[in-house]
N, C-alpha and C. Protein backbone atom coordinates (compact mmCIF):
# COMPACT_ATOMS: atom_id res chain seq x y z
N UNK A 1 105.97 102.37 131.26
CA UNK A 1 106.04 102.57 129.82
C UNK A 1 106.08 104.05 129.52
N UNK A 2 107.22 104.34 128.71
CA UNK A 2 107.23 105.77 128.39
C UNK A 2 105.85 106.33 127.49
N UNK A 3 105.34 107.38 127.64
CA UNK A 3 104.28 107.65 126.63
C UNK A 3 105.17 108.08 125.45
N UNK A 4 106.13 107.81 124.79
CA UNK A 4 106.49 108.46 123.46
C UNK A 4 106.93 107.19 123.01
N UNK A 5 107.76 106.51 123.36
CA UNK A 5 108.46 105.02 122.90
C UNK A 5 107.34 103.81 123.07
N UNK A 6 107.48 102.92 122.10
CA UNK A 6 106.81 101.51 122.16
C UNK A 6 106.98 100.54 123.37
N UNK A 7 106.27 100.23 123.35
CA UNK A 7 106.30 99.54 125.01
C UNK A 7 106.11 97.63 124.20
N UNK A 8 107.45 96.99 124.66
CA UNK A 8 107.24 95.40 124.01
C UNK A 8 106.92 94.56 125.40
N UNK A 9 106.36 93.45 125.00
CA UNK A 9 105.87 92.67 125.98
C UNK A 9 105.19 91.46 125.77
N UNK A 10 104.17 90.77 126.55
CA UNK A 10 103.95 89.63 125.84
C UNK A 10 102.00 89.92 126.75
N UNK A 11 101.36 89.51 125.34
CA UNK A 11 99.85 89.35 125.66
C UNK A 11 99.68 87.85 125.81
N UNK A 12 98.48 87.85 127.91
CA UNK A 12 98.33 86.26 127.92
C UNK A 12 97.16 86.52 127.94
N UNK A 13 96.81 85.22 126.73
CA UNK A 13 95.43 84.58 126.50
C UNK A 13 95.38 83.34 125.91
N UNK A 14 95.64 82.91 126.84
CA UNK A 14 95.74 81.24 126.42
C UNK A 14 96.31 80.69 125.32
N UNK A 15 95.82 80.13 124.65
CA UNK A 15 96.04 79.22 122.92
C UNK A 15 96.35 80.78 122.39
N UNK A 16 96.39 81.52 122.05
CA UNK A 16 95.98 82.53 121.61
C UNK A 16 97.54 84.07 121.94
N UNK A 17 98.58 83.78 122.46
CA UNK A 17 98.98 84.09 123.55
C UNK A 17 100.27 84.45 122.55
N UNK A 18 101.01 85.94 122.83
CA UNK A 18 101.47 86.52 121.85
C UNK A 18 102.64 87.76 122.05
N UNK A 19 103.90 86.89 121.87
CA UNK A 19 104.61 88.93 121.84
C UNK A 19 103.60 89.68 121.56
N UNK A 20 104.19 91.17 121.78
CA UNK A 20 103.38 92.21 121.40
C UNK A 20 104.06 93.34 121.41
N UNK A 21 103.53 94.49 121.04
CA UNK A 21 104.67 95.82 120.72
C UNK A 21 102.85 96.97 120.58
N UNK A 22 102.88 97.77 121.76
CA UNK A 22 101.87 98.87 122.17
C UNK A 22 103.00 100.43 121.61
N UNK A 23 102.48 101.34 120.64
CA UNK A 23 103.21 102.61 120.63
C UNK A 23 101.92 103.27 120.72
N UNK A 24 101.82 104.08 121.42
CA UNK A 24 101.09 105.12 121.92
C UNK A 24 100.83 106.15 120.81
N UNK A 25 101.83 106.25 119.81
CA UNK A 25 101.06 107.13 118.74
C UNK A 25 100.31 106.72 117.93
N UNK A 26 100.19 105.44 117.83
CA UNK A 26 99.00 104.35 117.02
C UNK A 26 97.48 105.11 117.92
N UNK A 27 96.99 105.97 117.52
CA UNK A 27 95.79 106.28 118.28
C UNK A 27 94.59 105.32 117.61
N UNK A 28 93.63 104.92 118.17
CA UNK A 28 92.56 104.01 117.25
C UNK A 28 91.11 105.44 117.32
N UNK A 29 91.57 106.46 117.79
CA UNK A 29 90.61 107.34 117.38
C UNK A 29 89.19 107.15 118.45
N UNK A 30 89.11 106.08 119.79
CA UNK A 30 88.58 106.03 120.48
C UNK A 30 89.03 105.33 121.70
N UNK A 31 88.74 106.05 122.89
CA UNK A 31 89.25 105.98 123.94
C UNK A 31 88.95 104.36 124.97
N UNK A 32 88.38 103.91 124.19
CA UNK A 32 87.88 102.27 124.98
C UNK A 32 88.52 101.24 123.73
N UNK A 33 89.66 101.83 122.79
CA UNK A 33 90.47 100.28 122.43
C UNK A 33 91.77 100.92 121.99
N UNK A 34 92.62 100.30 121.92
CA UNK A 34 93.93 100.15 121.72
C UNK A 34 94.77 99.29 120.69
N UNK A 35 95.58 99.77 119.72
CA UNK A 35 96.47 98.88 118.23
C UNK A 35 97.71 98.20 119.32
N UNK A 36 97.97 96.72 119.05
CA UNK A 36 98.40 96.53 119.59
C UNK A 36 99.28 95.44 118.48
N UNK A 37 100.57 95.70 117.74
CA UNK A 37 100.98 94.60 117.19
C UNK A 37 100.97 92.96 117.89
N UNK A 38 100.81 92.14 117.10
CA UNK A 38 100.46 90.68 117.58
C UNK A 38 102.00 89.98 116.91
N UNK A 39 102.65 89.86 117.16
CA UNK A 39 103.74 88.83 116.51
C UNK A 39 103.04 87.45 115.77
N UNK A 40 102.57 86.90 116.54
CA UNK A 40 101.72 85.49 116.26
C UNK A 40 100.88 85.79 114.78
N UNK A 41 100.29 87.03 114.63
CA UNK A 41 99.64 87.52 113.52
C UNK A 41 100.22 88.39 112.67
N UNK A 42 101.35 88.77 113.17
CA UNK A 42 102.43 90.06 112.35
C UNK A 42 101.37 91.05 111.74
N UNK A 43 100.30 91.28 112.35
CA UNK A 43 99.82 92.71 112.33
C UNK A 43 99.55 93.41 113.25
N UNK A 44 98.93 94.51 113.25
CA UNK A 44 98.55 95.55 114.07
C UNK A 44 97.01 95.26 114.02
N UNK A 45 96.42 95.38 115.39
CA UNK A 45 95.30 94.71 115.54
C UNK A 45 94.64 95.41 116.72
N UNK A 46 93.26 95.93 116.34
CA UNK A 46 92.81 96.53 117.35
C UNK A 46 92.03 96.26 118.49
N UNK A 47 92.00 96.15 119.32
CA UNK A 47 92.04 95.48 121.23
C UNK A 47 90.74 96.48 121.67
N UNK A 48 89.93 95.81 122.58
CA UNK A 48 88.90 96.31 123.27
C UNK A 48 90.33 96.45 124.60
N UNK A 49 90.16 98.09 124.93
CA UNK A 49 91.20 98.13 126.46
C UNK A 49 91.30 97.68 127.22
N UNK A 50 89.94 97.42 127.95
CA UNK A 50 89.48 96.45 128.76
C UNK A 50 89.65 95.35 129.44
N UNK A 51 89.45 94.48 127.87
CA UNK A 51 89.82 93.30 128.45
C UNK A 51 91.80 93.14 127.81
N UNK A 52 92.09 93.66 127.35
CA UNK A 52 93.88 93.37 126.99
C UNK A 52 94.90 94.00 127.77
N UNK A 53 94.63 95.00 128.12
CA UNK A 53 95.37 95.46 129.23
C UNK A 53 95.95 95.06 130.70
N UNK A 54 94.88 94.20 131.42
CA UNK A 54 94.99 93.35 132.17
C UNK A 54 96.04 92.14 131.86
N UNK A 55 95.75 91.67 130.66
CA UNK A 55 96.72 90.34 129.87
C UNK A 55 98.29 90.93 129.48
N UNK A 56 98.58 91.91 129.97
CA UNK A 56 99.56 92.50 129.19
C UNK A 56 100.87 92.10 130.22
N UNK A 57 101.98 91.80 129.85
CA UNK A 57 102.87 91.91 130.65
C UNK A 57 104.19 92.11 130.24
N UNK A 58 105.24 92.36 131.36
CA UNK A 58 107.12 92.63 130.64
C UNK A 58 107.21 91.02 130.53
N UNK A 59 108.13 90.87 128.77
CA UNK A 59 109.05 89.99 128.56
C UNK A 59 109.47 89.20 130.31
N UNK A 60 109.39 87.62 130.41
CA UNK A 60 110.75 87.72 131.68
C UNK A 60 112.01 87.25 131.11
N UNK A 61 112.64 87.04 132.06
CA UNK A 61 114.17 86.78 131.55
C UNK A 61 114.43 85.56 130.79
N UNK A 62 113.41 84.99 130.59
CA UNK A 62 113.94 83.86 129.50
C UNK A 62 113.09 84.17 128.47
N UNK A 63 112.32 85.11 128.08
CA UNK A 63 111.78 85.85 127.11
C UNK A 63 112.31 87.45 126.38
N UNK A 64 113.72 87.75 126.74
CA UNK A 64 114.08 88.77 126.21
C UNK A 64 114.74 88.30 125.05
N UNK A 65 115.06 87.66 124.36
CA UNK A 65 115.62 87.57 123.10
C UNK A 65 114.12 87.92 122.08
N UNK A 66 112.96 87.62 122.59
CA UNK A 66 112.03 87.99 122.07
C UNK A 66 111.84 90.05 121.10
N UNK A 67 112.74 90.18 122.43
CA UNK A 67 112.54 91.94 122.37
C UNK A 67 112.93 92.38 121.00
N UNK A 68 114.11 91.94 120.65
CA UNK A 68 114.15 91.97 119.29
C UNK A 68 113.66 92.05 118.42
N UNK A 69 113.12 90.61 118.45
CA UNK A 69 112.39 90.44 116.97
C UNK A 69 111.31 91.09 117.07
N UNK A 70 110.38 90.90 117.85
CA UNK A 70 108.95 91.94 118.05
C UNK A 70 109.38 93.49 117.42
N UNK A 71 110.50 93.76 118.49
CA UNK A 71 110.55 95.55 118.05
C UNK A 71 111.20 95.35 116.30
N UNK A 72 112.01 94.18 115.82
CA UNK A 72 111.72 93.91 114.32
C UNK A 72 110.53 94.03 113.13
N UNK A 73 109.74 93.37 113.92
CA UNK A 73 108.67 92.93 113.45
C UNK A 73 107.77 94.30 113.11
N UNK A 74 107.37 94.64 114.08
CA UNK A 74 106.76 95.76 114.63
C UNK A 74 107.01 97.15 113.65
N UNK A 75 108.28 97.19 113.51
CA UNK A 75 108.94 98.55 112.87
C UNK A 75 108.44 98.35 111.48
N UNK A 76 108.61 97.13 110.71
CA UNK A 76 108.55 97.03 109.25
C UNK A 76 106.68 96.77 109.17
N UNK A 77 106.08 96.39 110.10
CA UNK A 77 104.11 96.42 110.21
C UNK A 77 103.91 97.80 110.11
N UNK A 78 104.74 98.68 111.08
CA UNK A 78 103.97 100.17 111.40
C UNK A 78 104.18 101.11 110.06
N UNK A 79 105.40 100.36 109.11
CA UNK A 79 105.96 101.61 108.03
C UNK A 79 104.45 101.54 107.13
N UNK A 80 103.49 100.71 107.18
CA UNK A 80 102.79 100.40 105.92
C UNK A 80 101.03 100.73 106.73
N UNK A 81 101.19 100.98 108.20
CA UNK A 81 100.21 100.22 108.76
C UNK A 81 99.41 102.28 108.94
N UNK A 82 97.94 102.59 109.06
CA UNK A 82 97.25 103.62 108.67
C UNK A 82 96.68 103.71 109.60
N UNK A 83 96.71 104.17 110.71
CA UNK A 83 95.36 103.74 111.49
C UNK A 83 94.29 104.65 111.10
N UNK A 84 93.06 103.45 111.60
CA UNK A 84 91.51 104.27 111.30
C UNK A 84 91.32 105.67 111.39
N UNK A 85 90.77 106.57 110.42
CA UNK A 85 89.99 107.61 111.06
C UNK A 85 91.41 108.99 110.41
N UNK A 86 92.62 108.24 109.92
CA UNK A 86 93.73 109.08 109.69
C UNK A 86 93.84 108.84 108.06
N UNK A 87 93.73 109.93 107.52
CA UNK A 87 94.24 109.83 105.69
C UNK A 87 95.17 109.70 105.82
N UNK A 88 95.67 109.27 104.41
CA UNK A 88 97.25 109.49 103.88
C UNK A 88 97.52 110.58 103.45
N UNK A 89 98.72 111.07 103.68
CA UNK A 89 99.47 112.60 103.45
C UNK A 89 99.13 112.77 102.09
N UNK A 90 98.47 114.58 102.06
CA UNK A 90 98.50 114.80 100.70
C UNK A 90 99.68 115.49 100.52
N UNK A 91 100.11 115.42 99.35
CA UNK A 91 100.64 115.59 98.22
C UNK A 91 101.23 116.99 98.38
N UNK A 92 102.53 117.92 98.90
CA UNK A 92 102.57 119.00 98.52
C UNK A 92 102.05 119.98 97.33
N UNK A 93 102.89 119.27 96.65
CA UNK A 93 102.52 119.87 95.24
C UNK A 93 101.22 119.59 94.87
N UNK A 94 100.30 120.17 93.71
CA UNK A 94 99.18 120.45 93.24
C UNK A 94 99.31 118.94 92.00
N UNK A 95 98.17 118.05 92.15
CA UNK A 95 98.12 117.04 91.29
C UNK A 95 97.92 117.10 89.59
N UNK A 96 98.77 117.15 88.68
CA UNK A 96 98.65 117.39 87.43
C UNK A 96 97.42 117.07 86.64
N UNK A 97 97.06 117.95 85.86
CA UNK A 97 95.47 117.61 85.03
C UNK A 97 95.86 116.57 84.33
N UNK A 98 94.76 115.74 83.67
CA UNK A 98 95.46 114.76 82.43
C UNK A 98 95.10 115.86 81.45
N UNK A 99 95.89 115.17 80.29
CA UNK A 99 95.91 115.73 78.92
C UNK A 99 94.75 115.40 78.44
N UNK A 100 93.78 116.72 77.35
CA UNK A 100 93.16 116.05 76.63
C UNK A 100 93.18 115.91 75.59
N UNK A 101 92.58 114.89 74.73
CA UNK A 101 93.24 114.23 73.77
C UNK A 101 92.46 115.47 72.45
N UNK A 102 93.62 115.63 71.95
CA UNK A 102 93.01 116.76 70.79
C UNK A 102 92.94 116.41 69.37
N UNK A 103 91.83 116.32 68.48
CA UNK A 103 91.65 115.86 67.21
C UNK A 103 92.75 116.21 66.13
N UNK A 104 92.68 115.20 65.77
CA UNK A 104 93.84 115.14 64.59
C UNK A 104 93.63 116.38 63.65
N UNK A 105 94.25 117.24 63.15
CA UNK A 105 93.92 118.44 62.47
C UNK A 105 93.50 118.03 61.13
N UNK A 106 93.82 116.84 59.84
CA UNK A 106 93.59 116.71 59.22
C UNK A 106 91.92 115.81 59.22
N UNK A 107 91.47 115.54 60.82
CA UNK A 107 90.30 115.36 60.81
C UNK A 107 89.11 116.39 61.04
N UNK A 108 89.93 117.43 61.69
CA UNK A 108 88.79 118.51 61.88
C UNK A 108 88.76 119.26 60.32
N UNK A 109 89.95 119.38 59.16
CA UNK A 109 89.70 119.84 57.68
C UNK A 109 88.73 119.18 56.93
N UNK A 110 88.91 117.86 57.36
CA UNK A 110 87.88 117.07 56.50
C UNK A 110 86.51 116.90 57.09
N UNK A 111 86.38 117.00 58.45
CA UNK A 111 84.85 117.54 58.58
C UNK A 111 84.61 119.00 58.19
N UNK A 112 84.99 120.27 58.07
CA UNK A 112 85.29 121.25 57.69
C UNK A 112 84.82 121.20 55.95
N UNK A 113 85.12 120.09 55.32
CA UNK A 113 84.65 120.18 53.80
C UNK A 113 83.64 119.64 53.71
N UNK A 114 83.20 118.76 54.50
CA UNK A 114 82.08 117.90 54.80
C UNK A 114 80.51 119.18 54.49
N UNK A 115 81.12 119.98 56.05
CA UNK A 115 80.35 121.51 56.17
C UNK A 115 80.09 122.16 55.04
N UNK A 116 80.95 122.05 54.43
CA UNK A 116 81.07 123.38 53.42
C UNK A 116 80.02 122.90 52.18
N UNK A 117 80.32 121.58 51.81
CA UNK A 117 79.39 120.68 50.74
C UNK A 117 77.89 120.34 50.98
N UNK A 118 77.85 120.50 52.43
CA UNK A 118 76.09 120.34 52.90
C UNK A 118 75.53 121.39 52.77
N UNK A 119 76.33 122.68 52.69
CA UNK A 119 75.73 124.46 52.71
C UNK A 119 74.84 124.41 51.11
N UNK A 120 74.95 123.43 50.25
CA UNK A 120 74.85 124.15 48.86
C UNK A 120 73.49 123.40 48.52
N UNK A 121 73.36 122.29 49.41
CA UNK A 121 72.24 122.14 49.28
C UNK A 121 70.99 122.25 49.77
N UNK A 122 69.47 121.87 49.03
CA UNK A 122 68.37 122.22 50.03
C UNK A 122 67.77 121.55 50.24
N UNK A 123 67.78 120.91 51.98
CA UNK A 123 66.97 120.00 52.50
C UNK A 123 65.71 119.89 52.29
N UNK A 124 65.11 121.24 52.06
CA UNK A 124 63.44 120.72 51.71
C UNK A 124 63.26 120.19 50.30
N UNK A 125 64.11 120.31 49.30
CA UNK A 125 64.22 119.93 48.03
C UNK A 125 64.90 118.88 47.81
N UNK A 126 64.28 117.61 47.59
CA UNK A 126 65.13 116.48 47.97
C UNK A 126 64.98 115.51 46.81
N UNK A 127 64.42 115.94 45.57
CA UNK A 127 63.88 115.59 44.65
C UNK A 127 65.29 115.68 43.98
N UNK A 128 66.27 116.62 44.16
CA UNK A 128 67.32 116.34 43.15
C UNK A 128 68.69 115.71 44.00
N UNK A 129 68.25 115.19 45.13
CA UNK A 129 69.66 114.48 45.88
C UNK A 129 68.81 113.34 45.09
N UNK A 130 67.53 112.60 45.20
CA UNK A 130 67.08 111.24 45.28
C UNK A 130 65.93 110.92 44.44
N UNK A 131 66.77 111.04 43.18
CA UNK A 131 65.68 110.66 41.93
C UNK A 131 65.59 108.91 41.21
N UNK A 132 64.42 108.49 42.11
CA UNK A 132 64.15 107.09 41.71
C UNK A 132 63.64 107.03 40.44
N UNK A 133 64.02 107.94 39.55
CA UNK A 133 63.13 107.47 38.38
C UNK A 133 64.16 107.46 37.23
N UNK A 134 65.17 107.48 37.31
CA UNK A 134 66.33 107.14 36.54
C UNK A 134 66.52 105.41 35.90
């Protein structure tokens, strides 16, 4: 298996037992497991090394029409697929502020007169806002 190209093949494990498609730039960010697309599951799925590596084998000759579809399969899983431990690309450009929302001008005049009409009077004198004896 080249280390730069995907390596297709078929994982045996019984009931369980599965094309497969290994690319080496799928890193899982630790050295005891391995992403290993599953056809049977059409995802990318991460493997203790251990024990899958052993199960791993080439397509045989009445299993190469397989090669196809796997490396099909495989291509349109990996366009979407993130592995652990890796962000998504930021953004060249600088992310735009939102707008903030700015008061209607004919509402800041009319609190503005609001101001101006509370100046004339005197809060401690309250006898001539609130005369109950009228």
């Amino acid at each position: 298996m080249s280390q730069d190209s995907p390596w297709f093949g078929y994982l045996e494990v019984g009931d369980k037992s599965s094309p497969v498609a290994r690319d080496p730039k799928l890193n899982t960010g630790k050295p005891d497991t391995v992403y290993l697309f599953n056809l049977q599951r059409n995802a990318i799925i991460e493997y203790k090394r251990e024990i899958v590596e052993p199960k791993l084998r080439e397509f045989s000759e009445d299993e190469a029409d397989l090669n196809k579809k796997v490396k099909k399969a495989f291509t349109k899983a990996a366009k979407d697929f993130t592995p652990r431990g890796k962000t998504p690309a930021i953004p060249d450009r600088p992310i735009p502020k939102p707008a903030t929302a700015k008061k209607p001008k004919a509402e800041e005049e009319e609190l503005e007169g609001i101001d101006a009409d509370l100046e004339g009077i005197d809060a401690d004198n309250d006898d001539d806002v609130f005369d109950d004896e009228d």
